[in-house]
N, C-alpha and C. Protein backbone atom coordinates (compact mmCIF):
# COMPACT_ATOMS: atom_id res chain seq x y z
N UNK A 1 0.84 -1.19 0.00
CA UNK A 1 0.00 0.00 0.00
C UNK A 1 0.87 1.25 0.00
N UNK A 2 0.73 2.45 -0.91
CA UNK A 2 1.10 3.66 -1.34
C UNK A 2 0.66 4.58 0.67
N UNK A 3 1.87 4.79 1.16
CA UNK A 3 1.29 6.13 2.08
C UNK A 3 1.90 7.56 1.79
N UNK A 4 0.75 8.16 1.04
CA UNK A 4 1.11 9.74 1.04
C UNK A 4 1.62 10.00 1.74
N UNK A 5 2.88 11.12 2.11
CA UNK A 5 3.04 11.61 3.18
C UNK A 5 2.72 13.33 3.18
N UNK A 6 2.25 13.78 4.46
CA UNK A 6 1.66 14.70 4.52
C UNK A 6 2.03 16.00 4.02
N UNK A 7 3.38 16.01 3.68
CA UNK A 7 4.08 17.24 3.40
C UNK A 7 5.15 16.70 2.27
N UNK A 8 3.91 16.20 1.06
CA UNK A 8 4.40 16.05 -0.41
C UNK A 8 4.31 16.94 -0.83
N UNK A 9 5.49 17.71 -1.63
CA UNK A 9 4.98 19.04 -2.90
C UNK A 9 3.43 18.49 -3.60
N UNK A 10 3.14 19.23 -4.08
CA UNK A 10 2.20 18.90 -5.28
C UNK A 10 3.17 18.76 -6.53
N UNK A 11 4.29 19.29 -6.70
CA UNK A 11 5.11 19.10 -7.63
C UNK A 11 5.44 17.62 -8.23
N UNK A 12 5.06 17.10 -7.12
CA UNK A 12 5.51 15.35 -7.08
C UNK A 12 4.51 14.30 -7.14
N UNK A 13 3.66 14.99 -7.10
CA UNK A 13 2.21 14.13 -6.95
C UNK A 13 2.03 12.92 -8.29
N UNK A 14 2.75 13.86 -9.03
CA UNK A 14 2.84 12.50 -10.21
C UNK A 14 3.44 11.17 -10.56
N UNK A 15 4.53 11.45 -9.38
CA UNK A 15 5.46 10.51 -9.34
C UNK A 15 5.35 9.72 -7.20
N UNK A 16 4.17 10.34 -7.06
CA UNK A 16 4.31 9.45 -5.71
C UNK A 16 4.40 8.39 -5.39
N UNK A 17 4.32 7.42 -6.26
CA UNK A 17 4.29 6.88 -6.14
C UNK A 17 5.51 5.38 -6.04
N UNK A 18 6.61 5.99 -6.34
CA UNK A 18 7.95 6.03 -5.97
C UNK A 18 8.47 6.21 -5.19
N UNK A 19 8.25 6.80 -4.13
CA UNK A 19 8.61 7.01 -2.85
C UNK A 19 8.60 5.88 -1.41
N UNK A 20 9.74 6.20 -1.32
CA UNK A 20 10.26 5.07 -0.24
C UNK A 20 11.40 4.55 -0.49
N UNK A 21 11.66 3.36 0.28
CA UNK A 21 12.52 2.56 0.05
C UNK A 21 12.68 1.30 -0.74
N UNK A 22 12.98 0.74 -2.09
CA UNK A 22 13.08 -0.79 -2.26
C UNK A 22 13.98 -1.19 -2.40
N UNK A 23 13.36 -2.73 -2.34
CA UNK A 23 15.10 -3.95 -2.38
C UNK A 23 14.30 -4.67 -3.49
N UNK A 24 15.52 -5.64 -4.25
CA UNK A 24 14.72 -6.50 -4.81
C UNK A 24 16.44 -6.79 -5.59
N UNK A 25 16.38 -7.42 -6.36
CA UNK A 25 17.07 -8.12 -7.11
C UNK A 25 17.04 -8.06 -8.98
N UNK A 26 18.31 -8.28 -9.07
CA UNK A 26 18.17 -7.90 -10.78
C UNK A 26 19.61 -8.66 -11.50
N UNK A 27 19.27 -8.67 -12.76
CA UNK A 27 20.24 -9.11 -14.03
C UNK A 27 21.07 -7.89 -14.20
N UNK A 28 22.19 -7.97 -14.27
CA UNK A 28 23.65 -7.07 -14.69
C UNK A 28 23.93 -7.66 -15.92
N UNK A 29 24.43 -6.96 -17.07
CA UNK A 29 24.21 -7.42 -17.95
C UNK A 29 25.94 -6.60 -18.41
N UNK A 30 26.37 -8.35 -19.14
CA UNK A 30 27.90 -7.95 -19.02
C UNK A 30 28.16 -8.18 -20.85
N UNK A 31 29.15 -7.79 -20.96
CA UNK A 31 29.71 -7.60 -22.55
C UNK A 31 30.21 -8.63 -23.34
N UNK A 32 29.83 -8.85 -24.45
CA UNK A 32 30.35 -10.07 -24.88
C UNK A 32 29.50 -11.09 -24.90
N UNK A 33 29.91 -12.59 -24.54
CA UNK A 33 29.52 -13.50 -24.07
C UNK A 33 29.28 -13.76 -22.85
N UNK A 34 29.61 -13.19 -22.25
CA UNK A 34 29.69 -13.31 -20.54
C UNK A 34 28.49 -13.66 -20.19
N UNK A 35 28.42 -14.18 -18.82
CA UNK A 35 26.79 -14.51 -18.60
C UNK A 35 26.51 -13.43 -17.92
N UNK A 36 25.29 -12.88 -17.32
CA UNK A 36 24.49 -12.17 -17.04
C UNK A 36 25.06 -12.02 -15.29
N UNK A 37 24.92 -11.26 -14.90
CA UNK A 37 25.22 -11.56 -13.38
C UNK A 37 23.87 -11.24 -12.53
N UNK A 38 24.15 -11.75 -11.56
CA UNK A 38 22.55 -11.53 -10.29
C UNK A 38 23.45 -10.35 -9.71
N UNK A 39 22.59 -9.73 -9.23
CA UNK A 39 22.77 -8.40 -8.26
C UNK A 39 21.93 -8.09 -7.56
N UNK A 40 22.22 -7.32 -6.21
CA UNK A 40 21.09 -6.97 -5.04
C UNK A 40 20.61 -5.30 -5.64
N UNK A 41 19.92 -5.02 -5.60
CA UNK A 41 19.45 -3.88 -5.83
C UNK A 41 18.88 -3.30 -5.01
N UNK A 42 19.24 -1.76 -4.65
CA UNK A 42 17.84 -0.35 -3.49
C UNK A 42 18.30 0.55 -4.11
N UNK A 43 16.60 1.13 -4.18
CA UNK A 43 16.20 2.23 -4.91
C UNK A 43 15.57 2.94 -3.48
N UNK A 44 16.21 4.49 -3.03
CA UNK A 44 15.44 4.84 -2.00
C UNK A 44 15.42 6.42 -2.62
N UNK A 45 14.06 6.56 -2.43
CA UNK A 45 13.22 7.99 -3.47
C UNK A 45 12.61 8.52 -2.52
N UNK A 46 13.43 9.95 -1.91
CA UNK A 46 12.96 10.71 -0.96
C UNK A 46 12.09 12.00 -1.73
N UNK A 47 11.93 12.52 -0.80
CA UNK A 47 11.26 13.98 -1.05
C UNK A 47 12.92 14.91 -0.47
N UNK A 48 12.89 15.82 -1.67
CA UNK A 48 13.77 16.54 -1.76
C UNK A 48 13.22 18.48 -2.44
N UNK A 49 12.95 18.80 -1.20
CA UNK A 49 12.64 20.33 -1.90
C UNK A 49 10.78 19.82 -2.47
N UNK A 50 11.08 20.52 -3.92
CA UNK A 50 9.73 19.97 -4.54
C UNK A 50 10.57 19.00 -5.82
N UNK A 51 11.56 18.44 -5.36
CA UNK A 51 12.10 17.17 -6.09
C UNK A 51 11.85 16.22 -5.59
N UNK A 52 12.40 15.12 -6.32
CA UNK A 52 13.08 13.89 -5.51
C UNK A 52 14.12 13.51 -5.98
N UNK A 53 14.82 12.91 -4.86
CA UNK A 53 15.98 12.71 -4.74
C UNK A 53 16.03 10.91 -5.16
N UNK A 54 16.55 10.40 -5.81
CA UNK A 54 16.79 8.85 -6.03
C UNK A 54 18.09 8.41 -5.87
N UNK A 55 18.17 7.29 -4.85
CA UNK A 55 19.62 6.55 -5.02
C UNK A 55 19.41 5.38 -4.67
N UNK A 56 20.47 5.22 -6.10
CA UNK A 56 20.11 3.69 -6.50
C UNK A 56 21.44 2.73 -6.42
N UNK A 57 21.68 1.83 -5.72
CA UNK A 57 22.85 1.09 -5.15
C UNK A 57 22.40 -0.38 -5.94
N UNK A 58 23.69 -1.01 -6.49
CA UNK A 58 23.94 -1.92 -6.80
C UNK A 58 25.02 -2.63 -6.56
N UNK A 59 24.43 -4.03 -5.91
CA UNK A 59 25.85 -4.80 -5.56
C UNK A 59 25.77 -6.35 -6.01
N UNK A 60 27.19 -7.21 -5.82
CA UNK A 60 27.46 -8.02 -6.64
C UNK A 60 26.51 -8.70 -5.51
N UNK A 61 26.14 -10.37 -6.04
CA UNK A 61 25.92 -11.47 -5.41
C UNK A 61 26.02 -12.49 -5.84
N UNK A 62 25.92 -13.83 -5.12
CA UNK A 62 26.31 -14.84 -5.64
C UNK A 62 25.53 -15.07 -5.04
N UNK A 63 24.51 -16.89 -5.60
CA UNK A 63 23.62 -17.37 -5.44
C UNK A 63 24.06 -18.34 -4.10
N UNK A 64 22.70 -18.60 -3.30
CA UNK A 64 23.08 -18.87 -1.91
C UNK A 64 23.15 -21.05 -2.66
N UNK A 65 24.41 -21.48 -2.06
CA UNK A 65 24.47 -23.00 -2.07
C UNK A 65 25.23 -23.17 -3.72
N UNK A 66 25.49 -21.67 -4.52
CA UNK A 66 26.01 -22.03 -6.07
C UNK A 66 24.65 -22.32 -6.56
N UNK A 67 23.39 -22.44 -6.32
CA UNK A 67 22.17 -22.96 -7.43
C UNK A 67 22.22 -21.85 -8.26
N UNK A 68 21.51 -22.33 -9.47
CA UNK A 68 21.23 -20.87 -10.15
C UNK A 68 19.68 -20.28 -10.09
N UNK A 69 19.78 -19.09 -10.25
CA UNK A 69 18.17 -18.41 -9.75
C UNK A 69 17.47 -18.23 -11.00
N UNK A 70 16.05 -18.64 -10.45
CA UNK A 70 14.87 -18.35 -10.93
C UNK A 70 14.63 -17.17 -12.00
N UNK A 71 14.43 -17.05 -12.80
CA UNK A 71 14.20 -15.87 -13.45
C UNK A 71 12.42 -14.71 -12.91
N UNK A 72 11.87 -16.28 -12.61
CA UNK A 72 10.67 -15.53 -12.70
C UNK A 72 10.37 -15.57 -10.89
N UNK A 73 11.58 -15.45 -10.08
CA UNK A 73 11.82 -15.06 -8.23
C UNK A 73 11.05 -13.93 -8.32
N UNK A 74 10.19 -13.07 -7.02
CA UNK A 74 9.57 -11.91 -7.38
C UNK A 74 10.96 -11.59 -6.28
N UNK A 75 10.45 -10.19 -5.35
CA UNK A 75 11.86 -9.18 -5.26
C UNK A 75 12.27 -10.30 -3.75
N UNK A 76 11.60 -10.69 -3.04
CA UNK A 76 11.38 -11.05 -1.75
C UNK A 76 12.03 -12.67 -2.02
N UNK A 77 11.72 -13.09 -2.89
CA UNK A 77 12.39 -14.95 -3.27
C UNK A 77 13.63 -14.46 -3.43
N UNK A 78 13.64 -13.69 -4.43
CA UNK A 78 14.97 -12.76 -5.44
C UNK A 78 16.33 -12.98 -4.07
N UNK A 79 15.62 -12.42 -3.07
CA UNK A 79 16.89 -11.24 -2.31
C UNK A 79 16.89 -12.91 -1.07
N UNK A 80 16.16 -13.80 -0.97
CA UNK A 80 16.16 -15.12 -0.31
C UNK A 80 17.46 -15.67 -0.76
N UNK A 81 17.40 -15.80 -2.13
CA UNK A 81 18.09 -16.98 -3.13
C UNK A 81 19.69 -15.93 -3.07
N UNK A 82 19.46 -15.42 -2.70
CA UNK A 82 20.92 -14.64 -3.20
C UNK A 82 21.63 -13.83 -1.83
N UNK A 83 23.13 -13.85 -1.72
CA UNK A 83 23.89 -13.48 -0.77
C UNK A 83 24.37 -12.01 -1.18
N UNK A 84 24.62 -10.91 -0.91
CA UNK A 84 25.15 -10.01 -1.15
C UNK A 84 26.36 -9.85 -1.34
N UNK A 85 26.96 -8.79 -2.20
CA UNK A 85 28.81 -8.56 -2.06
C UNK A 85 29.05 -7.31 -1.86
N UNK A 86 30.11 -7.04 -2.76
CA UNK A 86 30.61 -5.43 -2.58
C UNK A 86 29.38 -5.07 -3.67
N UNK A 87 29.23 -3.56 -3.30
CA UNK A 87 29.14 -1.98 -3.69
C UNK A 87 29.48 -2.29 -5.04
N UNK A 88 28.62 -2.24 -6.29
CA UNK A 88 29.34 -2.09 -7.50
C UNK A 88 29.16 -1.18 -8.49
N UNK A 89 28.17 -0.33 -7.96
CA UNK A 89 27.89 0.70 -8.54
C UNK A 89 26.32 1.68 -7.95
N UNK A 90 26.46 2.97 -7.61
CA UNK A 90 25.60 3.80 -7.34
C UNK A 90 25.15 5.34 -7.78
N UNK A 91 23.92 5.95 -7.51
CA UNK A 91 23.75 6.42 -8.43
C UNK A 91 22.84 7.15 -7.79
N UNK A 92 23.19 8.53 -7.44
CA UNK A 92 22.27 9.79 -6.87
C UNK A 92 21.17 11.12 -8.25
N UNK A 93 20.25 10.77 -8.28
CA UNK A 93 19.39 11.50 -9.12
C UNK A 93 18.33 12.68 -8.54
N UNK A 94 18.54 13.76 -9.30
CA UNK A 94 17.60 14.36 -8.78
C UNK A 94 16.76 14.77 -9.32
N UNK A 95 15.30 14.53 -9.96
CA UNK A 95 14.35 14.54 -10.36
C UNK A 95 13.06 15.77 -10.04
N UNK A 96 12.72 16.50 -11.48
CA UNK A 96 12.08 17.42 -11.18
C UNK A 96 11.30 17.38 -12.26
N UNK A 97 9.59 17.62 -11.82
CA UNK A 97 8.30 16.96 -12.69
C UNK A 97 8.16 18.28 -13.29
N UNK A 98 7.83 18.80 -14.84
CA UNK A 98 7.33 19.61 -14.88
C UNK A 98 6.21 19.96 -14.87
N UNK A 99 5.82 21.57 -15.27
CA UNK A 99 4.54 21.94 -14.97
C UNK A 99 3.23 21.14 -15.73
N UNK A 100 2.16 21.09 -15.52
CA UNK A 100 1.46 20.22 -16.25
C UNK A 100 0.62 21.30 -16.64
N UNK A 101 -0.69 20.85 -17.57
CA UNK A 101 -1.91 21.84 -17.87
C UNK A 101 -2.70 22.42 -16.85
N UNK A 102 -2.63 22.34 -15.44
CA UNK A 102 -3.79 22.48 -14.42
C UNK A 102 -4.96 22.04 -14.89
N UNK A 103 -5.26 21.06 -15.54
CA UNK A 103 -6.20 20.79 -15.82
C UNK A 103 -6.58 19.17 -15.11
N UNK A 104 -7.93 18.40 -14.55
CA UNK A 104 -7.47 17.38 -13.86
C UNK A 104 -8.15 16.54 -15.34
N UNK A 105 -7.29 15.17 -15.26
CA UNK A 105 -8.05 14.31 -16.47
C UNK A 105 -9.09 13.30 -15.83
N UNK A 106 -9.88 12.78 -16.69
CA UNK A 106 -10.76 12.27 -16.65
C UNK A 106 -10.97 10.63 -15.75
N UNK A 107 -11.60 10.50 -14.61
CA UNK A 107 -11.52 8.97 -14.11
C UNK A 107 -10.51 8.09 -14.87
N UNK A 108 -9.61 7.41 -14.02
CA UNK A 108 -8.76 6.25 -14.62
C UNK A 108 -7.62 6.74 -15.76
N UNK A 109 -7.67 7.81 -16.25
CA UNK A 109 -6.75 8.58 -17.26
C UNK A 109 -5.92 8.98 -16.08
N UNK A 110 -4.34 9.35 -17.15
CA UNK A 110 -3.67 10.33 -16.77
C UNK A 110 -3.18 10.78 -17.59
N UNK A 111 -2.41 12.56 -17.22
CA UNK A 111 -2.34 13.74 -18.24
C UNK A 111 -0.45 12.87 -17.98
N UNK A 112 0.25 13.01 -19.04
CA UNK A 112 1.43 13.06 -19.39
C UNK A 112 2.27 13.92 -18.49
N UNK A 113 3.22 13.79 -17.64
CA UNK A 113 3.94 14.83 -17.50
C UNK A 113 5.41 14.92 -17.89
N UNK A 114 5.76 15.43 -18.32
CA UNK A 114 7.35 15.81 -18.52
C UNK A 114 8.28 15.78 -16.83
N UNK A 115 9.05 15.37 -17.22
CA UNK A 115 10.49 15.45 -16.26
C UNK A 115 11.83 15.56 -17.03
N UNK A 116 12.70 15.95 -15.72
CA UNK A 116 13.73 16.19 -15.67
C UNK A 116 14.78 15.82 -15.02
N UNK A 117 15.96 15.46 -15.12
CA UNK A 117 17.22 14.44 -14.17
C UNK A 117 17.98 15.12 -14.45
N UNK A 118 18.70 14.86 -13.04
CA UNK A 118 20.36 15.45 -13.29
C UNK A 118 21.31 14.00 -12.45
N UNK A 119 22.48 13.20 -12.84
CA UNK A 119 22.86 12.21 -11.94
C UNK A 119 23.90 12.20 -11.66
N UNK A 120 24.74 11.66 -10.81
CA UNK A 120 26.37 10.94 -11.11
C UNK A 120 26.37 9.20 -10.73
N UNK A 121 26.92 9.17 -11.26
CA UNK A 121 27.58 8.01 -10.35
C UNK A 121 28.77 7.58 -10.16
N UNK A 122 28.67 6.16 -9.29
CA UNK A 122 30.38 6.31 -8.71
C UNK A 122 31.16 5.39 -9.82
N UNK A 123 30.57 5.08 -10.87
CA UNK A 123 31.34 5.06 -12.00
C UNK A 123 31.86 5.87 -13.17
N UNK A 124 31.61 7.14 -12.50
CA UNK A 124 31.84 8.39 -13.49
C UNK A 124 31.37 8.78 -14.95
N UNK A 125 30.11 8.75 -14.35
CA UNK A 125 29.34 9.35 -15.36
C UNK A 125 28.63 10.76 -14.46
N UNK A 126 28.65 11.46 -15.83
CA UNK A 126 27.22 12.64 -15.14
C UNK A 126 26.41 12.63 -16.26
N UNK A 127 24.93 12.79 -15.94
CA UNK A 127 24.35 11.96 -16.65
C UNK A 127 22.72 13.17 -16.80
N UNK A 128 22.25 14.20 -17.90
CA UNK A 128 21.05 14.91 -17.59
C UNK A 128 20.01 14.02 -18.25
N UNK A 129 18.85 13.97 -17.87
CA UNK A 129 17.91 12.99 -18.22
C UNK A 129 16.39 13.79 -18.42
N UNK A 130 15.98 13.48 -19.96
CA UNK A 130 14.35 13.96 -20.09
C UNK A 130 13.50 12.95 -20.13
N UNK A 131 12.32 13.14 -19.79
CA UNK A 131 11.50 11.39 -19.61
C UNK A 131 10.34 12.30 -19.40
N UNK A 132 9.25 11.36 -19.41
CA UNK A 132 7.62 11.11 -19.18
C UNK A 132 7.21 10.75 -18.22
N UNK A 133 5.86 11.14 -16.80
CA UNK A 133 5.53 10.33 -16.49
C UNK A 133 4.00 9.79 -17.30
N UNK A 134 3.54 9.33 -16.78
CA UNK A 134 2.49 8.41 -17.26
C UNK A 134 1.64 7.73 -16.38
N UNK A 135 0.97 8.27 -15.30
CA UNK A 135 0.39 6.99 -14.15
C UNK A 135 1.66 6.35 -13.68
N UNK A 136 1.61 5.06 -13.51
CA UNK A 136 2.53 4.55 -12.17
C UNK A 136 3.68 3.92 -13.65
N UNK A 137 4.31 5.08 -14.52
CA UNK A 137 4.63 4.17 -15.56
C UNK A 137 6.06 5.34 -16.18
N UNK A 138 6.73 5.39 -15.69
CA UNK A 138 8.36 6.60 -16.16
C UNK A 138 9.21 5.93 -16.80
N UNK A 139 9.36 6.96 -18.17
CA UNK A 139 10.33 6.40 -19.67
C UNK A 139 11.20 7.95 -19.52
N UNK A 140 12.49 6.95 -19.18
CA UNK A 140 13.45 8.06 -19.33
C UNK A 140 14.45 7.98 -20.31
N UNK A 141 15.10 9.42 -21.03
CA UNK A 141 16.54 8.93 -22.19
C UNK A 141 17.31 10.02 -21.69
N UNK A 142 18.58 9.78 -21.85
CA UNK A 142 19.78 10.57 -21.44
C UNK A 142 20.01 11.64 -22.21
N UNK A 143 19.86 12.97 -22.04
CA UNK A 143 19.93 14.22 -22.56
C UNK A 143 21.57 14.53 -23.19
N UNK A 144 22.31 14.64 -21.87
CA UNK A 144 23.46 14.92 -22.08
C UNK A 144 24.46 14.16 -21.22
N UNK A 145 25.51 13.62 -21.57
CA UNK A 145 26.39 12.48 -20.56
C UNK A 145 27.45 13.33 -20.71
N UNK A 146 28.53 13.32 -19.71
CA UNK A 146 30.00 13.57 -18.93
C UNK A 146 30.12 12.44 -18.40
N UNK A 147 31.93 11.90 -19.00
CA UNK A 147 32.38 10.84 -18.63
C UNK A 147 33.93 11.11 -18.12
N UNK A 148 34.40 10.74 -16.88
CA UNK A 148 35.97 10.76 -16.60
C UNK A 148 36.27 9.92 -17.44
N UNK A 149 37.95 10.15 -17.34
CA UNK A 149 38.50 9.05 -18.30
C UNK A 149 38.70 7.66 -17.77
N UNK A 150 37.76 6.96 -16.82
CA UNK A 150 37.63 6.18 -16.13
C UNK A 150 36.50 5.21 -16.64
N UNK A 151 35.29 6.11 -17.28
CA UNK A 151 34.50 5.08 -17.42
C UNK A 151 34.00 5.05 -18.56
N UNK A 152 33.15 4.03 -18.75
CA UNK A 152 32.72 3.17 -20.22
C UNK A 152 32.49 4.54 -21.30
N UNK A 153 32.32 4.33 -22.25
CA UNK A 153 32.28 4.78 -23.35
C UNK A 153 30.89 5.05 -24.00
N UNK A 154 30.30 5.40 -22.63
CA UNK A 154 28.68 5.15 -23.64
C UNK A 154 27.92 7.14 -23.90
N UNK A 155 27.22 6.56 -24.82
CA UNK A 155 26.62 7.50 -25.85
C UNK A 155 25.42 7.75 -25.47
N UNK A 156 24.39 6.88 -24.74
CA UNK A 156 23.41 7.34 -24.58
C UNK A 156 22.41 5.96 -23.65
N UNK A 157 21.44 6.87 -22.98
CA UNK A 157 21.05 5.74 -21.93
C UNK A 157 19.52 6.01 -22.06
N UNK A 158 18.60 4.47 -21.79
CA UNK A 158 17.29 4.86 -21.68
C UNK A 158 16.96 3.99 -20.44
N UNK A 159 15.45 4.60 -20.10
CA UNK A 159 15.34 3.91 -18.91
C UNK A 159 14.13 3.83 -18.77
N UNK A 160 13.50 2.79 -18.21
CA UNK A 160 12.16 2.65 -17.39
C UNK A 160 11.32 2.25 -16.37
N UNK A 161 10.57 2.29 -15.69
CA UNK A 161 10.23 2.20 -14.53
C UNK A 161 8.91 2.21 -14.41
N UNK A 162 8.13 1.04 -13.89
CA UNK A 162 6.94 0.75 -13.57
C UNK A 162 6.14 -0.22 -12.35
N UNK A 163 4.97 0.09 -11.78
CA UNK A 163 4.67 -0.28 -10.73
C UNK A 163 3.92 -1.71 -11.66
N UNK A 164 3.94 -2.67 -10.78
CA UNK A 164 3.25 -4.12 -11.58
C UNK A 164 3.18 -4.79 -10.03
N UNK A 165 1.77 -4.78 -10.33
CA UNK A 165 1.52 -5.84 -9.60
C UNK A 165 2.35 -5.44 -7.53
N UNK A 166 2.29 -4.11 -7.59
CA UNK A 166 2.84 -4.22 -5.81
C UNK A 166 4.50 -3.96 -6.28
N UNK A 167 5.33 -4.46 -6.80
CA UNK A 167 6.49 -4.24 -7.64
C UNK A 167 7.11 -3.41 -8.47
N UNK A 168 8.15 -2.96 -8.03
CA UNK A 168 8.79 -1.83 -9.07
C UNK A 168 9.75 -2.50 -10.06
N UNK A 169 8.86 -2.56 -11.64
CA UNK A 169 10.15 -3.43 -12.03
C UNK A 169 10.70 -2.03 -12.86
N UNK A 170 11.82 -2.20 -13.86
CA UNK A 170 12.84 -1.13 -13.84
C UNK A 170 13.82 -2.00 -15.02
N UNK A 171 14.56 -1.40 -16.02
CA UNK A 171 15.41 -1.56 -16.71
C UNK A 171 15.74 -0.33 -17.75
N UNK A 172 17.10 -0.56 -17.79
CA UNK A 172 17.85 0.52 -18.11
C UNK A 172 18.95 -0.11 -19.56
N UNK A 173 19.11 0.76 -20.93
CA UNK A 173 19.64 0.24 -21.76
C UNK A 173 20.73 1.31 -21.92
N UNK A 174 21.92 0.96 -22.43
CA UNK A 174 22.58 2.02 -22.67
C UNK A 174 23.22 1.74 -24.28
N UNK A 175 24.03 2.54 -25.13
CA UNK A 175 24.63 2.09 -26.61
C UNK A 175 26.14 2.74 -26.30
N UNK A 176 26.96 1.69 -26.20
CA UNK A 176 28.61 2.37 -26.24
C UNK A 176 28.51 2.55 -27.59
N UNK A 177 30.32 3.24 -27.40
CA UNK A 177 30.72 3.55 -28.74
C UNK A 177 30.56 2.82 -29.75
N UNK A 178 30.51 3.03 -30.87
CA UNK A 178 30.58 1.73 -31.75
C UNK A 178 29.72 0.55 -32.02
N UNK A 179 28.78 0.89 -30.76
CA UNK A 179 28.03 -0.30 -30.67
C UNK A 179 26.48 -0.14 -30.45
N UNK A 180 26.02 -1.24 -30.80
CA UNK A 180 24.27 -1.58 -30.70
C UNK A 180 23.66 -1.16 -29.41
N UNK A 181 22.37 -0.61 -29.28
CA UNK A 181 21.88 -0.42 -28.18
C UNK A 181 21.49 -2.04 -27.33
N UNK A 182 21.59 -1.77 -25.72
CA UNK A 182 21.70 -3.81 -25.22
C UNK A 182 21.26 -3.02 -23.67
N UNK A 183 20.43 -4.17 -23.57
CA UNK A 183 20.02 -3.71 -21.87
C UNK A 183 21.35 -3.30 -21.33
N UNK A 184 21.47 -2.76 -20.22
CA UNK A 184 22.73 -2.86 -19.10
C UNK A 184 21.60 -3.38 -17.98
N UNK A 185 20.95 -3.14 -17.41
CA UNK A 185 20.71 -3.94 -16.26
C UNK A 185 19.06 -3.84 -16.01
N UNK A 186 18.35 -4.76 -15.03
CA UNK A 186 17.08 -4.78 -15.08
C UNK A 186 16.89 -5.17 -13.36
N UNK A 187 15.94 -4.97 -13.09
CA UNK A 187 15.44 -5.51 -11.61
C UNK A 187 13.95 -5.45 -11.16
N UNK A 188 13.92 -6.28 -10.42
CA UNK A 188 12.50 -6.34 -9.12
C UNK A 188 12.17 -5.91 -8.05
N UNK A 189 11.91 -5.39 -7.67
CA UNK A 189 12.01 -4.47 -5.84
C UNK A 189 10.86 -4.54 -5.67
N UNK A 190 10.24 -4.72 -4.28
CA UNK A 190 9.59 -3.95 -3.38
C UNK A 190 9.61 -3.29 -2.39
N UNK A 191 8.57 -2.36 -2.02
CA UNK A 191 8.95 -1.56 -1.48
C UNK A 191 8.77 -2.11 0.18
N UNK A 192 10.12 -1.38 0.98
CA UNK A 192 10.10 -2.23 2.45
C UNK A 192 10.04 -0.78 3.42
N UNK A 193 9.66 -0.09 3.31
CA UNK A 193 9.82 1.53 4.05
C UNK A 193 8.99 2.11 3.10
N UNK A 194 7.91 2.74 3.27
CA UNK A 194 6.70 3.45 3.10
C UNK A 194 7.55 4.87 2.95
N UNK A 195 6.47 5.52 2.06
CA UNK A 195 6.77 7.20 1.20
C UNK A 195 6.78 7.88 2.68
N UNK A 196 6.06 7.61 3.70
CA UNK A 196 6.00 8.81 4.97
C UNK A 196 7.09 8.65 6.03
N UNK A 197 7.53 6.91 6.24
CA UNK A 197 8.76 7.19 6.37
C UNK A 197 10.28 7.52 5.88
N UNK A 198 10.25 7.30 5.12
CA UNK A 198 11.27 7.93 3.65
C UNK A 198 11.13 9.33 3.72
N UNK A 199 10.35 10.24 3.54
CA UNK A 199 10.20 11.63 3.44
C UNK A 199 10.57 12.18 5.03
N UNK A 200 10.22 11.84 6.06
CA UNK A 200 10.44 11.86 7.36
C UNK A 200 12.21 12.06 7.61
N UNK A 201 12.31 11.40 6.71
CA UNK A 201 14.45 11.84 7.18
C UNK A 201 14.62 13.54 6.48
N UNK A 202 13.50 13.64 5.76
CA UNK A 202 14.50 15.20 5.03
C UNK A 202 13.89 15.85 6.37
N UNK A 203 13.06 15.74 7.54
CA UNK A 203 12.96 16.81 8.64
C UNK A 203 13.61 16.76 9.96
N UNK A 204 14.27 15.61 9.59
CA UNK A 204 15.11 15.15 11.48
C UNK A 204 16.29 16.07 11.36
């Protein structure tokens, strides 16, 4: 269950539904032939100003006993079947909805809204992002990327994010140099910390 919290912008109202904390588990998706790797995944989406703030942590794991996992684990089997490792990559976003028509749409509809990202991560990228929301349903593509001379070579990133079923599932594609657009990574989460406690840390 979604808990508003009392002192949401209206700015955000479109995207409340993101808010909180999740875990869940996901495919890393490696180059080549390589196989796919499991990873632990949290996504924790505060209230920030009349933003939000997203950070998103990814770490290695290995399957608990060596079995191999389920594809179709939901986030809660997912994060059972699997042991955690190091930190392998994270990712602070700050997200800002734009203005909409003031107009309200019709039962069961929703009006489109535009957004906006700004990111880094600790693989050295900086990363500006334009996207859609849509009801419980955000398509994002990478505006403009900054890369140290540290990290991958990529050109451009898309992304998406949707509520299913109680579940945030989520996948993200990126196209290096030279090369074909290919998932980079995908996941399952649910949410384990509610939007009112999540928003509750920007006042302590």
């Amino acid at each position: 269950m979604i808990v508003i919290p009392d002192n949401l912008p209206v700015e955000l109202a479109p995207v409340a539904w993101m808010l909180g904390t999740w875990q869940g588990w996901g495919m890393l998706c490696q180059e080549g032939e390589a196989p796919d790797l499991p990873v632990i995944e949290e996504i924790r989406a505060e209230i920030c100003g009349t933003q939000m703030r997203l950070t998103t942590s990814i770490y290695a794991a290995t399957t608990v006993n060596g079995a191999e996992i389920d594809p179709m684990l939901d986030s809660f089997q997912g994060l059972a079947a699997l042991d955690a490792g190091d930190l392998l990559r994270e990712e602070t976003m700050y997200l800002r909805v734009l203005p909409g028509s003031g107009q309200l749409p019709p039962p069961g509809e929703y009006e489109p809204r535009e957004l906006m990202g700004s990111a880094a991560t600790t693989d050295g990228l900086a990363v500006l992002w334009a996207g859609v929301s849509m009801g419980p349903r955000v398509q994002m593509i990478s505006d403009a990327i900054a890369r140290d001379a540290q990290a991958q070579p990529i050109e451009h990133q898309g992304r998406m994010y949707g509520l299913v079923g109680g579940e945030m599932m989520w996948t993200q594609e990126h196209t290096l140099a030279d090369q074909e657009t290919a998932v980079d990574i995908s996941g399952r989460l649910a949410r384990v910390e509610d939007s009112a406690e999540a928003a509750s840390t920007e006042n302590e």
